[in-house]
Protein backbone atom coordinates (compact mmCIF):
# COMPACT_ATOMS: atom_id res chain seq x y z
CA UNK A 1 -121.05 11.82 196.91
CA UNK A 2 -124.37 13.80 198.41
CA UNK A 3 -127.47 11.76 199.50
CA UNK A 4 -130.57 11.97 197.78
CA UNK A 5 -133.12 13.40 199.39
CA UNK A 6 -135.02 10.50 199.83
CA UNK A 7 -132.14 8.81 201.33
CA UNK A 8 -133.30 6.86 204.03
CA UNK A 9 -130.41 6.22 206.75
CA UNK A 10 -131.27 2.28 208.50
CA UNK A 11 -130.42 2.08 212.14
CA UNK A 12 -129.72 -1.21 214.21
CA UNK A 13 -129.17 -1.98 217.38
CA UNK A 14 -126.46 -4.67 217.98
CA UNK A 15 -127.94 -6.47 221.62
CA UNK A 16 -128.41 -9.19 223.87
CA UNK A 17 -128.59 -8.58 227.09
CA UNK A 18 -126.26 -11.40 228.21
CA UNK A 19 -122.36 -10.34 227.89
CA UNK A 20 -119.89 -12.23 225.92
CA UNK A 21 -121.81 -13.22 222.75
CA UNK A 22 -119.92 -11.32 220.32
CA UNK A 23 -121.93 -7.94 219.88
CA UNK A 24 -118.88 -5.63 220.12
CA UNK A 25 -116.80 -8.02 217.74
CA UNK A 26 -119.94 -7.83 215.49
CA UNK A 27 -120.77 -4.32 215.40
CA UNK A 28 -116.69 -3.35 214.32
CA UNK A 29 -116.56 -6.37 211.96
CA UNK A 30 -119.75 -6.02 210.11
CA UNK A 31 -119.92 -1.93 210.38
CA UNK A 32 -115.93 -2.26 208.65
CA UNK A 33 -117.37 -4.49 206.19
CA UNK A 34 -120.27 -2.44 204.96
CA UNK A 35 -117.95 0.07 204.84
CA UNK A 36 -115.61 -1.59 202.67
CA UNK A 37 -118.15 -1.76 199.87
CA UNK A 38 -118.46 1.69 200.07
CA UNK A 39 -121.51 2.38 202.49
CA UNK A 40 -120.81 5.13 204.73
CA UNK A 41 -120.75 4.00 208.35
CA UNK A 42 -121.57 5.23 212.20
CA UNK A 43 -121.05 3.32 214.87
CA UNK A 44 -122.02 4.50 218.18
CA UNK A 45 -120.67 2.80 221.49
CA UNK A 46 -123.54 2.83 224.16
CA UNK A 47 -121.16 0.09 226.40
CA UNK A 48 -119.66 2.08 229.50
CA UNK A 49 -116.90 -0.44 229.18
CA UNK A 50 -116.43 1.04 225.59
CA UNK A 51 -114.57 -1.97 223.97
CA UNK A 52 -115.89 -0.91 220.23
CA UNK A 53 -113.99 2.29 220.97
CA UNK A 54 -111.41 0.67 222.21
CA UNK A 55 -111.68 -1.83 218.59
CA UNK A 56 -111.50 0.86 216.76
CA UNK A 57 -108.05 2.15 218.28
CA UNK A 58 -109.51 5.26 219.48
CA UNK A 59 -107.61 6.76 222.46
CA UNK A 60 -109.25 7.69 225.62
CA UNK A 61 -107.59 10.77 225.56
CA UNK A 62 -109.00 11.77 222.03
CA UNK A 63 -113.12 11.10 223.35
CA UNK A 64 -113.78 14.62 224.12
CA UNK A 65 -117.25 14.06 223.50
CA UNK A 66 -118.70 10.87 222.98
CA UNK A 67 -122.39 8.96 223.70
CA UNK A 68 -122.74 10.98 227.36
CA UNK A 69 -122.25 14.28 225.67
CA UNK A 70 -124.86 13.14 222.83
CA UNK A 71 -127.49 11.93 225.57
CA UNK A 72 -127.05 15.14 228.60
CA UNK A 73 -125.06 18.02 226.86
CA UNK A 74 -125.61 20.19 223.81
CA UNK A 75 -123.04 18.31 221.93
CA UNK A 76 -124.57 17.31 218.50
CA UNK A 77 -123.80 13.82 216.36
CA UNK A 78 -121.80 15.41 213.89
CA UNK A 79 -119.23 16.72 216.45
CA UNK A 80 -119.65 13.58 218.78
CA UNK A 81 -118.38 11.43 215.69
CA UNK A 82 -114.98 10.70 215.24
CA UNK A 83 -113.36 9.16 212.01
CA UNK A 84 -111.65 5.90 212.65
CA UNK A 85 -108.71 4.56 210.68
CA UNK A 86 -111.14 2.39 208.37
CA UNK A 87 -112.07 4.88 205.30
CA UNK A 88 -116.06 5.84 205.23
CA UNK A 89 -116.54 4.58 208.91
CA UNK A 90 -117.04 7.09 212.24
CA UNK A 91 -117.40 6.44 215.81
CA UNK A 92 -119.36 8.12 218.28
CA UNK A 93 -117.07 6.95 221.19
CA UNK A 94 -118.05 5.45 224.76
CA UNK A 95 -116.84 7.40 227.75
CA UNK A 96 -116.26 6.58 231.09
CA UNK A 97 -119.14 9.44 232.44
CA UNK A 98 -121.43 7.02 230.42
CA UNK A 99 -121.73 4.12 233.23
CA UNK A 100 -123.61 6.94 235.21
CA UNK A 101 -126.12 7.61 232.30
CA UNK A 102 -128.25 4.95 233.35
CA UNK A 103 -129.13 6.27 236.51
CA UNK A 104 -129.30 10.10 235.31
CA UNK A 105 -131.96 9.03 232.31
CA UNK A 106 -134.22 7.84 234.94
CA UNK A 107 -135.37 11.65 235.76
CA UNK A 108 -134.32 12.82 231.90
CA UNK A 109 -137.27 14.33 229.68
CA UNK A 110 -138.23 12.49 226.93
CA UNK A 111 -135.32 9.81 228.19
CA UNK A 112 -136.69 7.53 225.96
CA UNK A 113 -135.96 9.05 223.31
CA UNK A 114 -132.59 11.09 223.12
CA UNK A 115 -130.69 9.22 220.85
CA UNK A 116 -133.40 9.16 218.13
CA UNK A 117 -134.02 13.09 218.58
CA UNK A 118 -129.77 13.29 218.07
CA UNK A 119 -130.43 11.34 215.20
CA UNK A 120 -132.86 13.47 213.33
CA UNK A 121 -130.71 16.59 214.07
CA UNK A 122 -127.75 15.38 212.40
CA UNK A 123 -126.82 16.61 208.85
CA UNK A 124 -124.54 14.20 208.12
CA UNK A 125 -125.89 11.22 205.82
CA UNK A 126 -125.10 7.91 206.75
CA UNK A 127 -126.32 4.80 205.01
CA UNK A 128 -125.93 2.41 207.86
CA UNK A 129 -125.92 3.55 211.82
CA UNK A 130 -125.11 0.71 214.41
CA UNK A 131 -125.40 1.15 217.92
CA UNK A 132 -123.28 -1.45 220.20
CA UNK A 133 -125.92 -1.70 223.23
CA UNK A 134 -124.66 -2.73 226.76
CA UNK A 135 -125.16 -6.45 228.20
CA UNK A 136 -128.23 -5.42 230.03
CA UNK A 137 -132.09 -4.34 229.10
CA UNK A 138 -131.44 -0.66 230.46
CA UNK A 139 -132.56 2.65 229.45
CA UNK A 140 -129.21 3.19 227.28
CA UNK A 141 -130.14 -0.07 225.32
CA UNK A 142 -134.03 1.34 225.58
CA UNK A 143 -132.84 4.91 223.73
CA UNK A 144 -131.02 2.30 221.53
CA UNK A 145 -134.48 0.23 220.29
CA UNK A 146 -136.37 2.99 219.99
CA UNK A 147 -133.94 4.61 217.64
CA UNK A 148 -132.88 1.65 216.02
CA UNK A 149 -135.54 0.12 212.41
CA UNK A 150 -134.03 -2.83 213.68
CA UNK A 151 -132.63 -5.35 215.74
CA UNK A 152 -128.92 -8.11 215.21
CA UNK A 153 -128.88 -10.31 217.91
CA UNK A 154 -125.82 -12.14 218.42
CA UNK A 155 -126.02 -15.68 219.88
CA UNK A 156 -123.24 -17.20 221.16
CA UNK A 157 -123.42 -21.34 220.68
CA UNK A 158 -124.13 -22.23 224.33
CA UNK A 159 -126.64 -23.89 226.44
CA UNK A 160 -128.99 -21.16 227.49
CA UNK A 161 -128.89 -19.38 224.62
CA UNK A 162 -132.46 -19.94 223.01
CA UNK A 163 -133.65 -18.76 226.91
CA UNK A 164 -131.55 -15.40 226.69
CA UNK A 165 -132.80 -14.47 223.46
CA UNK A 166 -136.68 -15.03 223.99
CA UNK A 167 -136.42 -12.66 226.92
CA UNK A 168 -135.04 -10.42 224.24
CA UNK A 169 -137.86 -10.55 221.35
CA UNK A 170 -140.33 -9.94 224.23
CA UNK A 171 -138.42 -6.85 225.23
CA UNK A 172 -138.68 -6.24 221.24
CA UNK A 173 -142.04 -6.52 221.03
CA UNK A 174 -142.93 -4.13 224.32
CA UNK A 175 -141.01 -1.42 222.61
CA UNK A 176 -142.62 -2.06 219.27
CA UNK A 177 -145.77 -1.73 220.82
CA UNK A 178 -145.30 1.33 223.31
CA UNK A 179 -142.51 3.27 221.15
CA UNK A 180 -141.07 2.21 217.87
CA UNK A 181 -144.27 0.59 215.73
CA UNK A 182 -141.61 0.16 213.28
CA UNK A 183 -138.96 -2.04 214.78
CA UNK A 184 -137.92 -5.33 213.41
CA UNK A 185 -136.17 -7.96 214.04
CA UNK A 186 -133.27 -8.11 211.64
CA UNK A 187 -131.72 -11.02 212.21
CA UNK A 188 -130.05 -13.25 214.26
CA UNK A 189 -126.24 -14.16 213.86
CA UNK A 190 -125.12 -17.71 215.40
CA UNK A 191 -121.11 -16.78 217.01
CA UNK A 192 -118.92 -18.42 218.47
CA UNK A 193 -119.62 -21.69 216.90
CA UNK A 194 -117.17 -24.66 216.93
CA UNK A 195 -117.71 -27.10 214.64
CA UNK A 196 -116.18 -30.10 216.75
CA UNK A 197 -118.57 -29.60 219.82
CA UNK A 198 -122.08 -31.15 219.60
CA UNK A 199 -123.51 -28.70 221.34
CA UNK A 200 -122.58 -25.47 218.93
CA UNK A 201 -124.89 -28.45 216.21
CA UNK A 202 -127.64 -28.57 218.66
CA UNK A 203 -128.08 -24.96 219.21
CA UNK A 204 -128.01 -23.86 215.99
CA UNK A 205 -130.87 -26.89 214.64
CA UNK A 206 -132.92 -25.44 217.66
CA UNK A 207 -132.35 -21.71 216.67
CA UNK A 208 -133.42 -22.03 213.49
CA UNK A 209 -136.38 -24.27 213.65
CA UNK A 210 -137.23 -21.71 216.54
CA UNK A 211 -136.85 -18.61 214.39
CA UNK A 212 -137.18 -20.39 210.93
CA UNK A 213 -135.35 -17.40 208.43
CA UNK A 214 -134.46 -14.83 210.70
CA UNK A 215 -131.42 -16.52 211.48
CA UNK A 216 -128.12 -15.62 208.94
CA UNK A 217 -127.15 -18.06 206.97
CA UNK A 218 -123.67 -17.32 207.80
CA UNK A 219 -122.31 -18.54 211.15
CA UNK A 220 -119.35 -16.33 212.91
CA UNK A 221 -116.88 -19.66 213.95
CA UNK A 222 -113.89 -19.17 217.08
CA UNK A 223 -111.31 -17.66 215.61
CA UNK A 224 -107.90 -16.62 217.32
CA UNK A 225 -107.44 -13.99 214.80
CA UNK A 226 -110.55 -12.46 215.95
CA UNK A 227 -110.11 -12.02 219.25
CA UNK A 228 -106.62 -11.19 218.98
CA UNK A 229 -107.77 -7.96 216.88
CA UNK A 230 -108.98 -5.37 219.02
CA UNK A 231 -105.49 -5.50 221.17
CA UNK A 232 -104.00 -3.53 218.48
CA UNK A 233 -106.96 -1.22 218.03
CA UNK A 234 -108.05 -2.37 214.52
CA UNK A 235 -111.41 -4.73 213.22
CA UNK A 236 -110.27 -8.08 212.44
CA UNK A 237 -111.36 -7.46 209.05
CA UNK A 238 -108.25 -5.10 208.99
CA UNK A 239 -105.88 -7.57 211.16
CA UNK A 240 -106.26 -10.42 209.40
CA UNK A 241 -108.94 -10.48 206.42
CA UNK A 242 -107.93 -13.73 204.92
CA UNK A 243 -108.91 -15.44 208.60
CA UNK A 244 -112.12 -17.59 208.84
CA UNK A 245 -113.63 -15.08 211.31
CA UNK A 246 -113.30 -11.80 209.14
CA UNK A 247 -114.34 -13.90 205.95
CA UNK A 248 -117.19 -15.21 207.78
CA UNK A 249 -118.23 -11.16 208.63
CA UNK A 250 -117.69 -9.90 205.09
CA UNK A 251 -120.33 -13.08 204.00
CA UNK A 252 -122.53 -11.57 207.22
CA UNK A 253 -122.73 -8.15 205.32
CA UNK A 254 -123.27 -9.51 202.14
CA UNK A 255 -126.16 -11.15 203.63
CA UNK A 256 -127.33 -8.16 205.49
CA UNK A 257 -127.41 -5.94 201.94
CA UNK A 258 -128.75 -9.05 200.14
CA UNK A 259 -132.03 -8.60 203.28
CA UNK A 260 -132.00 -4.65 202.82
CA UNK A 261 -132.16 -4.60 199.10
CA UNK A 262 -135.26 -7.45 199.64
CA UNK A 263 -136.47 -4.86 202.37
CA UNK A 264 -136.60 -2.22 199.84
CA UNK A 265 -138.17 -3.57 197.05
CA UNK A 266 -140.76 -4.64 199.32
CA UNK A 267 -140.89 -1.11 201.03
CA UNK A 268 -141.62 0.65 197.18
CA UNK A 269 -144.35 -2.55 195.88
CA UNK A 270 -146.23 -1.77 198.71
CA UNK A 271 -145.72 2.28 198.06
């Protein structure tokens, strides 16, 4: 079905800048379950180590073009993306000439930039575009904010997570204020959690009395399902949707939709 013409595509960047807090796992998992309710999907992999590819089952043979192309060549988004196996869900794929980006952006025009200008060009309509950002602050998770209306943090249940994450909303707030007046913070998802360990308890009491209700309700728990997924190239939603961890996603994009539709109606009262 054709978008309106006063569709308006919402963009999100997936980050933290420390590794291992479940952004990959919650870019595939939550972009495959807005895509099961019928949203259409893009998902583009800014990691060099390209694991969301990689989720997705997409062959490193078959990335032809991919993020590098989309940031340095002529190659547009709508020949970048690639359809995945998951019906209304594409993929603009990492490659492995994207570890070098970082350091070729720093002379780039406009470097800033890029990925919202490939944005704008592109005449295919998605509803919901997600970047997966790399475990650092760097100019490829810089394009990312400045494209991006918002931002999912993922935070795993550990010690130093509350420290990670306010070095994050003040990174937020410089690009707010120097690039992207309109960028949010749209939420932060608690993963990893175990219910038996004290600590997982702790952390979450302190996230939210830190950051009141932009934390999900929904917590992502350990799940061996979960990380057992992207070995066969598929979203855990797709491996094994009756497991805790994919339920716990679908309730994540239920309560992403339930924000959006609450961002709208705000968006056309104030119109």
């Amino acid at each position: 079905m054709p978008k309106s013409k006063n569709h308006k595509m919402r963009v999100f960047s997936v980050a933290n800048q420390k590794g291992g807090v479940g952004k990959t796992t919650t870019t595939v998992n939550l972009a495959t379950s807005l895509a099961a309710v019928g949203k259409k999907v893009l998902v583009i992999d800014l990691d060099p180590q390209g694991n969301a590819s990689t989720g997705f089952g997409i062959n490193r043979a078959d990335r032809d073009n991919g993020a590098y192309e989309l940031l340095f060549k002529e190659c547009t988004l709508d020949e970048a993306a690639i359809q995945t196996k998951v019906p209304n869900l594409s993929i603009v794929a990492s490659t492995v000439d994207l570890s070098g980006a970082e350091i070729e952006l720093i002379d780039a025009k406009k470097r800033e930039a890029r990925l919202k200008q490939a944005l704008e060009k592109s005449k295919e309509k998605y509803d919901y575009v997600l970047f997966d950002c790399p475990p650092s602050l760097n100019l490829l998770t810089l394009n990312a904010l400045v494209a991006s209306d918002g931002v999912i943090v993922p935070l795993q249940c550990e010690f130093y997570a509350l420290e990670g994450v306010s070095h994050l909303i003040k990174t937020i707030e410089r690009v707010k204020a120097s690039f992207n007046p309109d960028l949010e913070l749209q939420g932060i998802v608690l993963t990893m959690y175990d219910a038996r360990n004290n600590l997982s308890q702790q952390v979450e009491d302190d996230v939210r009395a830190h950051f009141k209700d932009k934390v999900y309700k929904t917590i992502i728990p350990r799940n061996v399902r979960v990380s057992e997924a992207p070995s066969f190239g598929l979203p855990a939603i797709v491996y094994d949707m009756r497991c805790r961890g994919s339920q716990a996603y679908i309730q994540l994009a239920k309560e992403l939709l339930k924000r959006e539709r609450e961002f709208q109606k705000q968006q056309s009262e104030a119109a």
